[in-house]
PDB file of N, CA and C in Angstrom:
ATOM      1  N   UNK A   1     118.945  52.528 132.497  1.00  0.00           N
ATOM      2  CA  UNK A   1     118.797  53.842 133.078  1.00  0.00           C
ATOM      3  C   UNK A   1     120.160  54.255 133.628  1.00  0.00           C
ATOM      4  N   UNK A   2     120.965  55.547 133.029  1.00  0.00           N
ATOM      5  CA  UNK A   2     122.118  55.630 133.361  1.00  0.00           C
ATOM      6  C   UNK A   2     122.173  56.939 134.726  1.00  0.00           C
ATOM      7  N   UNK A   3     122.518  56.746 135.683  1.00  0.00           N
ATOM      8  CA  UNK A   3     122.840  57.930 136.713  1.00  0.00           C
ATOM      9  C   UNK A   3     123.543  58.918 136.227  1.00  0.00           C
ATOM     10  N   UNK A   4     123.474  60.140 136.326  1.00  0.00           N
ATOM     11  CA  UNK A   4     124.206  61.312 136.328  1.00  0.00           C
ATOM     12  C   UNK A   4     124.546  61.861 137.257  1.00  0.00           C
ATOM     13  N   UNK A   5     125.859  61.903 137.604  1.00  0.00           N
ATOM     14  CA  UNK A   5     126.992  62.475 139.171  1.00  0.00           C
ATOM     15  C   UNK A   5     126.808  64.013 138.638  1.00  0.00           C
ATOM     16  N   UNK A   6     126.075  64.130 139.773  1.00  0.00           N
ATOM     17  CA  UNK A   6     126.156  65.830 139.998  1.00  0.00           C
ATOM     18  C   UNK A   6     127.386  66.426 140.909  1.00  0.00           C
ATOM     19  N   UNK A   7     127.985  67.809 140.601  1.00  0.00           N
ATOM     20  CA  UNK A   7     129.009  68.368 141.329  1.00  0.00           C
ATOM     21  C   UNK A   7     128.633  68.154 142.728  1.00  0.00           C
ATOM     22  N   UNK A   8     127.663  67.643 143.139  1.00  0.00           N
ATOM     23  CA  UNK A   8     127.357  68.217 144.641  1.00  0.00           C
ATOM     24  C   UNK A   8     127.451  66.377 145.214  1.00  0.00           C
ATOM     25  N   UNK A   9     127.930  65.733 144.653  1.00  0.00           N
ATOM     26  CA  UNK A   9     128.197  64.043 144.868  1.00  0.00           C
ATOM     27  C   UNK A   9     126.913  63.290 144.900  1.00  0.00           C
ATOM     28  N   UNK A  10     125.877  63.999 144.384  1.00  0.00           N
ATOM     29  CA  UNK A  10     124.279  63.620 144.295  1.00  0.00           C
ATOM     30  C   UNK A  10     124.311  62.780 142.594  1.00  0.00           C
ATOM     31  N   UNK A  11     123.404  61.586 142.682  1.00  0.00           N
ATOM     32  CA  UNK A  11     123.273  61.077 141.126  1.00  0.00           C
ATOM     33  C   UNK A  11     121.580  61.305 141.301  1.00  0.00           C
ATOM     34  N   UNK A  12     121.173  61.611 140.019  1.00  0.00           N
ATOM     35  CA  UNK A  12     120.446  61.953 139.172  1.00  0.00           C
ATOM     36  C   UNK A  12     119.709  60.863 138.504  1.00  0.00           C
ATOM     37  N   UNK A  13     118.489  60.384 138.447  1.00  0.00           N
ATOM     38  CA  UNK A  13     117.873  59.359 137.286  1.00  0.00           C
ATOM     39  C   UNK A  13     116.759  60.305 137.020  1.00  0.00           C
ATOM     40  N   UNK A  14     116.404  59.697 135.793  1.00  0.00           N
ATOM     41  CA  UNK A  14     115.265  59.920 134.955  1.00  0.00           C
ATOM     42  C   UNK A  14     114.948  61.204 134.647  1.00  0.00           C
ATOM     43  N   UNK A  15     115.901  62.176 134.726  1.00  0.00           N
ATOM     44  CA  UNK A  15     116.088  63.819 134.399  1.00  0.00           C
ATOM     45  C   UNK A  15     115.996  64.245 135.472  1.00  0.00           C
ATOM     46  N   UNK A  16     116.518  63.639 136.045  1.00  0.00           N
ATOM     47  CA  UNK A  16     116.489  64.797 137.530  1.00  0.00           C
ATOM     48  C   UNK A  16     115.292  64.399 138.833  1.00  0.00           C
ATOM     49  N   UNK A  17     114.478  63.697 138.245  1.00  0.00           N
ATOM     50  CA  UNK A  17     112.952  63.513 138.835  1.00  0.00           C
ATOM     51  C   UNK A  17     113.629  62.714 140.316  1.00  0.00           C
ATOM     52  N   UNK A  18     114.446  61.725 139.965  1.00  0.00           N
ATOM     53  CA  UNK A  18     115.216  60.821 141.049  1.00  0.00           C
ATOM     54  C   UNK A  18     116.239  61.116 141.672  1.00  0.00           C
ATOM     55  N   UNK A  19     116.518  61.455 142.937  1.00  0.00           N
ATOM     56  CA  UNK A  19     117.928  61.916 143.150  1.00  0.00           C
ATOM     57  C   UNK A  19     118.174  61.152 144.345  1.00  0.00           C
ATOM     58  N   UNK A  20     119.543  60.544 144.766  1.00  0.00           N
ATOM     59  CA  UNK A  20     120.248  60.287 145.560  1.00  0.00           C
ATOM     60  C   UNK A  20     121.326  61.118 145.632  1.00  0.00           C
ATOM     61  N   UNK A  21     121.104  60.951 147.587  1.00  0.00           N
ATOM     62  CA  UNK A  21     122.484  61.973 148.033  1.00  0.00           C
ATOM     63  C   UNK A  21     123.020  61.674 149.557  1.00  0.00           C
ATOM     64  N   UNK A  22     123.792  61.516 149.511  1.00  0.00           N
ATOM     65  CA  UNK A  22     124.133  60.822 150.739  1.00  0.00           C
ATOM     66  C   UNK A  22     124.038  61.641 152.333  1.00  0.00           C
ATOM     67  N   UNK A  23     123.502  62.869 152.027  1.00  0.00           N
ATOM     68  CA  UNK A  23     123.156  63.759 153.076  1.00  0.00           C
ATOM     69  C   UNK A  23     121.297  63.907 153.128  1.00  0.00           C
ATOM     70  N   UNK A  24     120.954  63.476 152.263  1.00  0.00           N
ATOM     71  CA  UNK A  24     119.592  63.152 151.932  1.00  0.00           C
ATOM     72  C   UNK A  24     118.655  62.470 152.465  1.00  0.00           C
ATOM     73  N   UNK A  25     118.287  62.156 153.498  1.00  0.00           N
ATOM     74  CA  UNK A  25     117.178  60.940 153.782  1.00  0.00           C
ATOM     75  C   UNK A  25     118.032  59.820 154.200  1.00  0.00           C
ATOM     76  N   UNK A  26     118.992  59.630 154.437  1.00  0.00           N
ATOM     77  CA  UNK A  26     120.176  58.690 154.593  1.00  0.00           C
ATOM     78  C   UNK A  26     120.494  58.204 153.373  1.00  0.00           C
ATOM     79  N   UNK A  27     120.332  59.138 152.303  1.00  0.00           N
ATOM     80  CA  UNK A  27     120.856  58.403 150.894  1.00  0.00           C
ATOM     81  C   UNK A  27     119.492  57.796 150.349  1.00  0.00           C
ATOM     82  N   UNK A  28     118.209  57.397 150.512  1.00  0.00           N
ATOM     83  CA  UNK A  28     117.321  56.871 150.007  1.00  0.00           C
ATOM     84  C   UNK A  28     117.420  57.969 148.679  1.00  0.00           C
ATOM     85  N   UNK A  29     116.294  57.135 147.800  1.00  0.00           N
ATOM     86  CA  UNK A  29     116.401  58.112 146.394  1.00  0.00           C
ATOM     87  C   UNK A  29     114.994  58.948 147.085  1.00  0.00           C
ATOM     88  N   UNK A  30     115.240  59.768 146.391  1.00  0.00           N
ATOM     89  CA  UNK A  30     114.329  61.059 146.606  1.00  0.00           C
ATOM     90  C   UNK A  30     113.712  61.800 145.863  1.00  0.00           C
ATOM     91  N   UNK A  31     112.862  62.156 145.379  1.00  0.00           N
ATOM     92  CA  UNK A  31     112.164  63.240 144.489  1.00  0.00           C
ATOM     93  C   UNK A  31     112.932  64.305 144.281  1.00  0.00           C
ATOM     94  N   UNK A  32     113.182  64.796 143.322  1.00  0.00           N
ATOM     95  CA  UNK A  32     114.141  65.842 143.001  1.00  0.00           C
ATOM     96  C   UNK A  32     114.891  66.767 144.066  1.00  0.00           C
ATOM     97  N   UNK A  33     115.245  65.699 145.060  1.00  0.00           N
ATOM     98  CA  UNK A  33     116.684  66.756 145.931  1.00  0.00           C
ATOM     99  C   UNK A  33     115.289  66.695 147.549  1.00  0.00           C
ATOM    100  N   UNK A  34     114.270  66.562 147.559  1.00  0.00           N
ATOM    101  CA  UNK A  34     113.350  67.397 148.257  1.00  0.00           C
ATOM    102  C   UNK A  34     113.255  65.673 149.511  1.00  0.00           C
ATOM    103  N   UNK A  35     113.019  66.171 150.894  1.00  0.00           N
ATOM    104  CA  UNK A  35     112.488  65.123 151.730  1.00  0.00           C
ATOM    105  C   UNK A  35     112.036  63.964 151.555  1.00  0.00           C
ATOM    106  N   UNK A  36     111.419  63.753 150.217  1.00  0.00           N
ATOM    107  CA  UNK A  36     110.222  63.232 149.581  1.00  0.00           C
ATOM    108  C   UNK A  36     111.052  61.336 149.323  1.00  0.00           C
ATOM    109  N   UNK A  37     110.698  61.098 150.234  1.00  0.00           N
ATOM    110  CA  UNK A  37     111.094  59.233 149.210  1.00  0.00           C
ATOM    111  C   UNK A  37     110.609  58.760 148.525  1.00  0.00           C
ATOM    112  N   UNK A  38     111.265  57.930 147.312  1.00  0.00           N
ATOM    113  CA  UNK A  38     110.123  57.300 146.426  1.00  0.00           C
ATOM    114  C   UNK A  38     109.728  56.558 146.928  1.00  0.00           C
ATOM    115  N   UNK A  39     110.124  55.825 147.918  1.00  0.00           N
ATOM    116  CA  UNK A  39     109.557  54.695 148.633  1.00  0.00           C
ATOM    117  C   UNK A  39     108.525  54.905 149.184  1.00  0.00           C
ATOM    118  N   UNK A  40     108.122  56.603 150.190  1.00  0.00           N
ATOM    119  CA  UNK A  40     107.105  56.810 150.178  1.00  0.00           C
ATOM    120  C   UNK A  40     105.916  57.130 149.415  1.00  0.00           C
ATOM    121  N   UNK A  41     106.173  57.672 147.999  1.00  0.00           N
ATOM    122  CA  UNK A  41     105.517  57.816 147.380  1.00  0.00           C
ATOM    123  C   UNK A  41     105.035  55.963 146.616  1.00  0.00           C
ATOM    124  N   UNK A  42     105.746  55.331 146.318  1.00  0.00           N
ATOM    125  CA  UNK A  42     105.053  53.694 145.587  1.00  0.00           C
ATOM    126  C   UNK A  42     104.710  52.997 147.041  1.00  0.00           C
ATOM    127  N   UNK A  43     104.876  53.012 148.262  1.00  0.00           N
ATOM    128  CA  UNK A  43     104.183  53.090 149.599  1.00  0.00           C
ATOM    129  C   UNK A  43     102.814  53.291 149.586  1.00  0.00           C
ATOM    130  N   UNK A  44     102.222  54.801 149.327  1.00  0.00           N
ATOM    131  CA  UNK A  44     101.375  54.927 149.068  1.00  0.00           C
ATOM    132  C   UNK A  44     100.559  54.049 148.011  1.00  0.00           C
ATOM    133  N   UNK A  45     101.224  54.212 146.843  1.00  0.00           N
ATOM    134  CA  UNK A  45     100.387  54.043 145.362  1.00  0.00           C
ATOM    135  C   UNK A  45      99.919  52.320 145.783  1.00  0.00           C
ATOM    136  N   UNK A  46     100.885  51.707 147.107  1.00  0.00           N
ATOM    137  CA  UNK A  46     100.760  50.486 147.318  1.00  0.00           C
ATOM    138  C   UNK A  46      99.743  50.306 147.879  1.00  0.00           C
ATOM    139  N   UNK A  47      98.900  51.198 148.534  1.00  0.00           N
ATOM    140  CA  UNK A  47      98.004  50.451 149.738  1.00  0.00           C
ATOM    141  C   UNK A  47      96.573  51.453 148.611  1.00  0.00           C
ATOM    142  N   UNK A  48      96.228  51.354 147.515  1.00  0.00           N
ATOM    143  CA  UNK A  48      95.560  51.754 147.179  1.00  0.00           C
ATOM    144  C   UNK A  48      95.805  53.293 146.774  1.00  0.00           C
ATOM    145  N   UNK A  49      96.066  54.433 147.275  1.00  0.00           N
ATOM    146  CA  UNK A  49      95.905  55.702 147.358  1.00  0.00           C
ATOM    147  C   UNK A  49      95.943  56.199 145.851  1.00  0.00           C
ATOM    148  N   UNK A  50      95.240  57.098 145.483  1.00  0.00           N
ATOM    149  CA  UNK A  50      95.182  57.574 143.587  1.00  0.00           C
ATOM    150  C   UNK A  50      96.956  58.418 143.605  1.00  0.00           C
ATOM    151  N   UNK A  51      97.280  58.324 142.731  1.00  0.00           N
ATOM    152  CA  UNK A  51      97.950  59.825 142.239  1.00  0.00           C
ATOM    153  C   UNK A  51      97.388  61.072 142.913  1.00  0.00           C
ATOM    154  N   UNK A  52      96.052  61.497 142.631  1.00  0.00           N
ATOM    155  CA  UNK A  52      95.566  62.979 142.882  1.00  0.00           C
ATOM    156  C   UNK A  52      95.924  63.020 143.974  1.00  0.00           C
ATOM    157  N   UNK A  53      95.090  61.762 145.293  1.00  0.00           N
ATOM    158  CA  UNK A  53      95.823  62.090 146.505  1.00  0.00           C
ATOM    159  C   UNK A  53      97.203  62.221 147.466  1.00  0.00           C
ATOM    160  N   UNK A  54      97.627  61.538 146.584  1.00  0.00           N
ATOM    161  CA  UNK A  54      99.349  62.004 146.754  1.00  0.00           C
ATOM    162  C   UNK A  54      99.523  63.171 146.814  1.00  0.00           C
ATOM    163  N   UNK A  55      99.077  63.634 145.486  1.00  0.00           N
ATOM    164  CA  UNK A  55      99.674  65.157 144.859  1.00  0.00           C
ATOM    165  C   UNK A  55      98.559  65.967 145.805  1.00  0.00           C
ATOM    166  N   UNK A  56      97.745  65.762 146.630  1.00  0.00           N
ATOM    167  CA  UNK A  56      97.263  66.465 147.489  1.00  0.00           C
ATOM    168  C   UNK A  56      97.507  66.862 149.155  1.00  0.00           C
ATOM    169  N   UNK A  57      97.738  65.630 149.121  1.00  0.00           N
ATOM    170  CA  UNK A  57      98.863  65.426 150.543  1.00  0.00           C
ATOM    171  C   UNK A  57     100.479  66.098 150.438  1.00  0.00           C
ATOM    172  N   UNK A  58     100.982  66.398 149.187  1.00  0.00           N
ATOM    173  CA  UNK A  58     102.382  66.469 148.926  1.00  0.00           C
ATOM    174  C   UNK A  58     102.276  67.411 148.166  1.00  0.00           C
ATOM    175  N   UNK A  59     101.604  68.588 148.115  1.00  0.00           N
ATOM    176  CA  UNK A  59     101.668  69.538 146.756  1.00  0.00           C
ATOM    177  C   UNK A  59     102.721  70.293 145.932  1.00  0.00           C
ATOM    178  N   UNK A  60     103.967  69.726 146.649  1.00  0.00           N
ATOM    179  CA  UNK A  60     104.758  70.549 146.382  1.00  0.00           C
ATOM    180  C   UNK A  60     105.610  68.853 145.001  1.00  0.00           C
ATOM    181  N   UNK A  61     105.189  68.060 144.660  1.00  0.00           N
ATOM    182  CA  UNK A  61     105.288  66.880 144.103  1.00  0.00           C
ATOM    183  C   UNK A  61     104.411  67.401 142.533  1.00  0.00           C
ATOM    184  N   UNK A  62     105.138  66.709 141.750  1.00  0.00           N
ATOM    185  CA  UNK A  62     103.723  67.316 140.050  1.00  0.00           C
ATOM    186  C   UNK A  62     103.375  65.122 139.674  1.00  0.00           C
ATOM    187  N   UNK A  63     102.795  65.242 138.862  1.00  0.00           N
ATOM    188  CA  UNK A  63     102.355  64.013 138.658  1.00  0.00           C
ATOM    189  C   UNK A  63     103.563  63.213 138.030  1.00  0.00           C
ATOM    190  N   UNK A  64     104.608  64.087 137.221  1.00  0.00           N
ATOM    191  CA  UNK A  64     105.619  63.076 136.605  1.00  0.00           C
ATOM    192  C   UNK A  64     106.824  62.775 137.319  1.00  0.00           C
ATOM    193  N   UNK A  65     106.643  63.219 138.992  1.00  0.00           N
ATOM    194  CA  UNK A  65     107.539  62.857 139.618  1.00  0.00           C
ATOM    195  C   UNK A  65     106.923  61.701 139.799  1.00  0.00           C
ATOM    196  N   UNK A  66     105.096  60.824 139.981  1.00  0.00           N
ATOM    197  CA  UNK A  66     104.824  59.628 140.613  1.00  0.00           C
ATOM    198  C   UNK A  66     105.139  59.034 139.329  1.00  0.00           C
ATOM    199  N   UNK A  67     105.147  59.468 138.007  1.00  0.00           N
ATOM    200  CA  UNK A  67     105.159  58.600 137.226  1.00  0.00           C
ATOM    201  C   UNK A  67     107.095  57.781 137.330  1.00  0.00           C
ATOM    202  N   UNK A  68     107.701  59.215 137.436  1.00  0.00           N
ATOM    203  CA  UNK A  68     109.173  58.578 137.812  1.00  0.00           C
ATOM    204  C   UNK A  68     109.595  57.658 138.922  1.00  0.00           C
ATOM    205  N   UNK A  69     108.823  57.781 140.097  1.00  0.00           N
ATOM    206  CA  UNK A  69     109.034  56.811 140.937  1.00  0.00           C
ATOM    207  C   UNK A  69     108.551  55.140 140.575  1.00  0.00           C
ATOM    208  N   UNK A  70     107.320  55.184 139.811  1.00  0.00           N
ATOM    209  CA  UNK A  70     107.213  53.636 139.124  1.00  0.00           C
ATOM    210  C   UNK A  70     108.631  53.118 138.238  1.00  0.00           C
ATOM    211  N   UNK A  71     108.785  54.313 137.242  1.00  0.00           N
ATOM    212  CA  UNK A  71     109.554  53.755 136.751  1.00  0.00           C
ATOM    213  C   UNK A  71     110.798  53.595 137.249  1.00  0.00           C
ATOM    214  N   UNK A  72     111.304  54.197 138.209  1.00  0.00           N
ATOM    215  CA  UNK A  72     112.853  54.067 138.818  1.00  0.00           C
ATOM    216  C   UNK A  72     112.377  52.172 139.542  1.00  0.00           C
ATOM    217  N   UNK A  73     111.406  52.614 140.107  1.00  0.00           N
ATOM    218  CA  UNK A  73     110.887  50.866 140.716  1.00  0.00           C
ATOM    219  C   UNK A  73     110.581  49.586 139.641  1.00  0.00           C
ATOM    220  N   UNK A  74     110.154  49.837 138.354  1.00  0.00           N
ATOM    221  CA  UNK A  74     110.636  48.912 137.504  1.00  0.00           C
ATOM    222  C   UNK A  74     111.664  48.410 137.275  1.00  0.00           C
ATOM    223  N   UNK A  75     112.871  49.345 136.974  1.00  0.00           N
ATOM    224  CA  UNK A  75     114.023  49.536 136.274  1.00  0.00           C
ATOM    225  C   UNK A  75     114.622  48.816 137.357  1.00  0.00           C
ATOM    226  N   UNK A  76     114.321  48.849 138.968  1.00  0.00           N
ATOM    227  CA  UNK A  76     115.630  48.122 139.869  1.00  0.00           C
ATOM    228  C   UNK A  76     114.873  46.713 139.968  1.00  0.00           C
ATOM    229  N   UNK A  77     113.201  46.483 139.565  1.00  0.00           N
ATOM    230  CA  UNK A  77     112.937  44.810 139.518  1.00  0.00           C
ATOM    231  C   UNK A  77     113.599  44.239 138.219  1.00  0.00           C
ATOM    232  N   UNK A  78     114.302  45.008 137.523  1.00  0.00           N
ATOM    233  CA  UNK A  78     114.145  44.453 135.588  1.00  0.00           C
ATOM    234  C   UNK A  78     115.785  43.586 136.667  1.00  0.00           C
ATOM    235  N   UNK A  79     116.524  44.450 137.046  1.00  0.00           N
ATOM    236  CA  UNK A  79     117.763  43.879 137.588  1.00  0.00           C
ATOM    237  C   UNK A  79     117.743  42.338 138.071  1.00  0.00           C
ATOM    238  N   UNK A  80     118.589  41.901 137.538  1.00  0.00           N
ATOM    239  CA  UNK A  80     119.504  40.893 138.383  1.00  0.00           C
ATOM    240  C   UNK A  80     119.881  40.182 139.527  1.00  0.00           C
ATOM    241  N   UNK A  81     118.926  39.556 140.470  1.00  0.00           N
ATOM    242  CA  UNK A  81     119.627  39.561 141.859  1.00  0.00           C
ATOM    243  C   UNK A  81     119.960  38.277 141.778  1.00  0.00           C
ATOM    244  N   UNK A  82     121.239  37.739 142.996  1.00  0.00           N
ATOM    245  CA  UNK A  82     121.641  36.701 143.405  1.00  0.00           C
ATOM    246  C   UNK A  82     121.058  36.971 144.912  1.00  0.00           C
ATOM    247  N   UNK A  83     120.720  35.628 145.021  1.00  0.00           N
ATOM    248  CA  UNK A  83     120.412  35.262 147.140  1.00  0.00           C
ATOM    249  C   UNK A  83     121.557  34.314 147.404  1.00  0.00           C
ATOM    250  N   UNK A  84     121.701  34.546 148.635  1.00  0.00           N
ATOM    251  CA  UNK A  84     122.514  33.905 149.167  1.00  0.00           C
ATOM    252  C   UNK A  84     122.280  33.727 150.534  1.00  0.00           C
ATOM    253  N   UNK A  85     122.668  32.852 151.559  1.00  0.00           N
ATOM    254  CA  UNK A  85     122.911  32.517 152.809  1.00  0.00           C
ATOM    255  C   UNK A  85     123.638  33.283 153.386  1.00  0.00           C
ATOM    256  N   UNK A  86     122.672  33.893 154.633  1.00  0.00           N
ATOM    257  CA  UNK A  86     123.333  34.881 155.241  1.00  0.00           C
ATOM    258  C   UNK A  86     123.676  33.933 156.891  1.00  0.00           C
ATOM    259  N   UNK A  87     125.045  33.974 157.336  1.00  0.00           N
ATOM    260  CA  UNK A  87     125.177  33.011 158.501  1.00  0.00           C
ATOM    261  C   UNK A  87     124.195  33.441 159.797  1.00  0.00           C
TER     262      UNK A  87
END
């Protein structure tokens, strides 16, 4: 999944659906530019809650933004991590 640097120093995933910006939420990724965290949104999808009720609580959200937040959350488990000892 490649980021796209927008003029405004904001990157872009999954067409736009994902955005980080460093004036944003403290930089968390965000639903297209808007308050919205994905974290809150797979938060939700975590403790049970449907799609519909998301998109009912959040109407200003369409369904292929929840579908983009799974997948931005796949794409950073598919990654690579090292652990290490923190002193």
């Amino acid at each position: 999944m490649n980021a796209v640097i927008d003029h405004d120093a904001s990157l872009k995933y999954l067409d736009g659906r994902i955005t980080v910006h460093p004036d944003i939420c403290n930089g968390h990724p965000t639903i297209r530019g808007m308050r919205i965290t994905a974290e809150t949104v797979l938060g939700f999808l975590s403790v049970g809650e449907s799609p519909d009720e998301i998109l009912r609580q959040y109407p200003s959200l369409e369904p292929a933004d929840i579908d983009a937040c799974l997948r931005f959350a796949a794409h950073l488990m598919a990654r690579r991590y090292r652990l290490r000892d923190v002193a």
